[in-house]
C-alpha atoms as a PDB file:
ATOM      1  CA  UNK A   1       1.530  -2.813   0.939  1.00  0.00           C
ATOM      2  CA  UNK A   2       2.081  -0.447  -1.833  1.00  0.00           C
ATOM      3  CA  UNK A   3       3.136  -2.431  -4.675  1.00  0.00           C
ATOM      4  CA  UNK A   4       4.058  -1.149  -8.192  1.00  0.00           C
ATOM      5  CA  UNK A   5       1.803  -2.618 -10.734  1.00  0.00           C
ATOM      6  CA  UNK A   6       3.832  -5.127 -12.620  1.00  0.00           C
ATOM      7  CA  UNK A   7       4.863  -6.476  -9.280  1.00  0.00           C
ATOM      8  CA  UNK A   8       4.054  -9.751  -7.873  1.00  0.00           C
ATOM      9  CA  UNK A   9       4.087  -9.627  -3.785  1.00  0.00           C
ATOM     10  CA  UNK A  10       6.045 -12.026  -2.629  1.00  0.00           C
ATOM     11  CA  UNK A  11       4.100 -13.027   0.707  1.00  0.00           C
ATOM     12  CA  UNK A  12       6.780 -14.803   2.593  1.00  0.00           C
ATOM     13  CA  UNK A  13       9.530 -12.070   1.930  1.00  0.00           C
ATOM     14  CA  UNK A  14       6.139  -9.436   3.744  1.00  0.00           C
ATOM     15  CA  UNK A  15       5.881 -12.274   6.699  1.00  0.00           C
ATOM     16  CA  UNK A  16       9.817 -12.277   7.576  1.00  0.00           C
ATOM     17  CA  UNK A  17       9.377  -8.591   7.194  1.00  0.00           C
ATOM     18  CA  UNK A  18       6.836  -8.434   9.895  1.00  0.00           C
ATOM     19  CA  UNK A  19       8.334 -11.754  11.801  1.00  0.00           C
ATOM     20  CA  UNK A  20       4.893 -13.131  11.322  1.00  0.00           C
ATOM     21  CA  UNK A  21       2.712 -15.138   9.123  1.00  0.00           C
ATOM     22  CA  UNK A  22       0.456 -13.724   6.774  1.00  0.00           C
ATOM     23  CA  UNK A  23      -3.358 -13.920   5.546  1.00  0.00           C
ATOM     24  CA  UNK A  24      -5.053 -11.945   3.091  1.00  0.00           C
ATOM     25  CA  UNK A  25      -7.208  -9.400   4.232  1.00  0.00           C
ATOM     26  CA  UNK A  26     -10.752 -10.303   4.096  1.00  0.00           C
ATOM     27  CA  UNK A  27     -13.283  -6.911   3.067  1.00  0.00           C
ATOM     28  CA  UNK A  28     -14.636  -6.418   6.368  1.00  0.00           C
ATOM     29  CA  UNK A  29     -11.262  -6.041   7.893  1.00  0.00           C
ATOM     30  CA  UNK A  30      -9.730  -4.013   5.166  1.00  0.00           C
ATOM     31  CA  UNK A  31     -13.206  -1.515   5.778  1.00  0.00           C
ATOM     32  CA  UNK A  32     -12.591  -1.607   9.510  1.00  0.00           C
ATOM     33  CA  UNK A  33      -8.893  -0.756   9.605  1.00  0.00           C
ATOM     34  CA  UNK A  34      -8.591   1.832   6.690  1.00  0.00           C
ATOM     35  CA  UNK A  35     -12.430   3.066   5.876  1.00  0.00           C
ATOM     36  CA  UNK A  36     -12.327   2.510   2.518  1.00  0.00           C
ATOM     37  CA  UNK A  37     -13.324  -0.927   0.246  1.00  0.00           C
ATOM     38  CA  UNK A  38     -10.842  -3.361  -1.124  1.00  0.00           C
ATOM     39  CA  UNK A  39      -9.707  -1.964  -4.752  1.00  0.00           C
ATOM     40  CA  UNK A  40      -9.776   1.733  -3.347  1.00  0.00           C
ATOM     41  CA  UNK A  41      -7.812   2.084  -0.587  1.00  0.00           C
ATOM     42  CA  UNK A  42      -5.858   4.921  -0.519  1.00  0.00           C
ATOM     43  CA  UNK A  43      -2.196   4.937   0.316  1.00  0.00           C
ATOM     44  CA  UNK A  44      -2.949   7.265   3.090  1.00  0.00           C
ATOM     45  CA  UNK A  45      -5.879   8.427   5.479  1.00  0.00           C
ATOM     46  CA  UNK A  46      -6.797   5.699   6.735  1.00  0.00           C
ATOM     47  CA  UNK A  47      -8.813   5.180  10.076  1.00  0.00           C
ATOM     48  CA  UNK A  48      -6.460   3.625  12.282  1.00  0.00           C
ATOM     49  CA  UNK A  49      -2.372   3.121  11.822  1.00  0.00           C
ATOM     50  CA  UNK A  50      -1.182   0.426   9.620  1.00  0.00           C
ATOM     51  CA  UNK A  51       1.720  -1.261   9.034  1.00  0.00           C
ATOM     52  CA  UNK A  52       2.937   0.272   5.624  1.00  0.00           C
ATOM     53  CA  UNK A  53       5.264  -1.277   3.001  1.00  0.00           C
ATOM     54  CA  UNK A  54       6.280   0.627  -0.323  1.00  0.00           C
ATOM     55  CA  UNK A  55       7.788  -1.310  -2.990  1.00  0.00           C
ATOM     56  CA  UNK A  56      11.306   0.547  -3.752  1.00  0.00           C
ATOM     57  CA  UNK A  57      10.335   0.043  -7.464  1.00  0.00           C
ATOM     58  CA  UNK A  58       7.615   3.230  -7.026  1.00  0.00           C
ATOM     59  CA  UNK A  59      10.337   5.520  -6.199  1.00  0.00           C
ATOM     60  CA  UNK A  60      12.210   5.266  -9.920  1.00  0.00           C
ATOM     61  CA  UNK A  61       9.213   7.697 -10.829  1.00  0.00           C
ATOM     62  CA  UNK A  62       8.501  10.977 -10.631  1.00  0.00           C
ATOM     63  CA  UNK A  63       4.471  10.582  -9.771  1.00  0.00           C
ATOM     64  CA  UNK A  64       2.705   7.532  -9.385  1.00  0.00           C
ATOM     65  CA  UNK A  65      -1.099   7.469  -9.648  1.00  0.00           C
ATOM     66  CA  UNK A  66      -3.252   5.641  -6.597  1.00  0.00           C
ATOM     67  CA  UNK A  67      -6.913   4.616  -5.682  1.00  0.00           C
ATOM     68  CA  UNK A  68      -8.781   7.337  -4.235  1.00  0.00           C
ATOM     69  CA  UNK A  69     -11.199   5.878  -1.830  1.00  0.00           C
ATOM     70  CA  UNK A  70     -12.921   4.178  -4.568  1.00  0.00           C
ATOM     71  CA  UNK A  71     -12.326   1.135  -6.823  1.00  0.00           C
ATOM     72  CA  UNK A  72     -13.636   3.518  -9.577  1.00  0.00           C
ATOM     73  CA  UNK A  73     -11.262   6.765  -9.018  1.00  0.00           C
ATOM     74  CA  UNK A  74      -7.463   7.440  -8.931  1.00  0.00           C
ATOM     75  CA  UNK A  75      -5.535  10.121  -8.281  1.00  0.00           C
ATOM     76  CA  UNK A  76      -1.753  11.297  -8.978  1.00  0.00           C
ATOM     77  CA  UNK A  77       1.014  11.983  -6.444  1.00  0.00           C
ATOM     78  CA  UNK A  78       3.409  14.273  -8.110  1.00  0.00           C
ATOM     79  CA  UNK A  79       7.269  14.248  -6.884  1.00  0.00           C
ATOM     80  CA  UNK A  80       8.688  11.377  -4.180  1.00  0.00           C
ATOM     81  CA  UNK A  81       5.502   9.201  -3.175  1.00  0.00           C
ATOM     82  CA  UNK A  82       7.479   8.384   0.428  1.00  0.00           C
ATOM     83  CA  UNK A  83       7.407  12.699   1.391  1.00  0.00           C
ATOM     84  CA  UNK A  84       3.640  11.864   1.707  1.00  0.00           C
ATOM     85  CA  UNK A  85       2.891   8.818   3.467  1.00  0.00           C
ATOM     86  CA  UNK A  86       2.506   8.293   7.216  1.00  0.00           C
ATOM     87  CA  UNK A  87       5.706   6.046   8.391  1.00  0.00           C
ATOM     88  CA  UNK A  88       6.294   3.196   6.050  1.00  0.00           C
ATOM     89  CA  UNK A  89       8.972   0.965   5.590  1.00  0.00           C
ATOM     90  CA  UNK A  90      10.755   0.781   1.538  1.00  0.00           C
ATOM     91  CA  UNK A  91      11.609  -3.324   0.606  1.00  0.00           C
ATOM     92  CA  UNK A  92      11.698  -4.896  -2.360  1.00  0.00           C
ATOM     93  CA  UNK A  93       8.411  -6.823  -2.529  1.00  0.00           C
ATOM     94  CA  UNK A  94       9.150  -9.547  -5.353  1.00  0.00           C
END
């Protein structure tokens, strides 16, 4: 889930989204299916396919900065954040 920052995820509106229930992702699993630590996971490059939501309210801007593998470094994604990503699906997350 890509989530713009003031956002609050609304989990059940993500679970009828998926037509499943939902659990937070524990560190071990987020490691295992994306190669990078909780608090800097990239929005892409990950180590096997994910299920990816964007929040519609990231595409009102024209970059948008995210965590680069790290939870200590960011980087910035100039233009339309969706040309970039592997398939994803937009929704309003709140």
């Amino acid at each position: 889930m890509l989530a713009s920052g003031p956002n609050r995820v609304n989990e059940k509106s993500i679970a009828t989204h998926l037509g499943s229930e939902i659990d937070k992702a524990d560190a071990d699993f987020v490691k295992r299916a994306t190669g990078f630590a909780i608090g800097g996971v990239p929005p892409l490059g990950h180590c096997e396919p994910v299920t990816l939501f964007v929040d519609e309210d990231l595409l009102q801007f024209d970059e948008v900065w995210a965590a680069a593998g790290t939870p200590h470094a960011v980087f910035k994604i100039p233009g339309k954040l969706t040309d970039i990503l592997p398939e994803h699906t937009v929704i309003s997350v709140r």
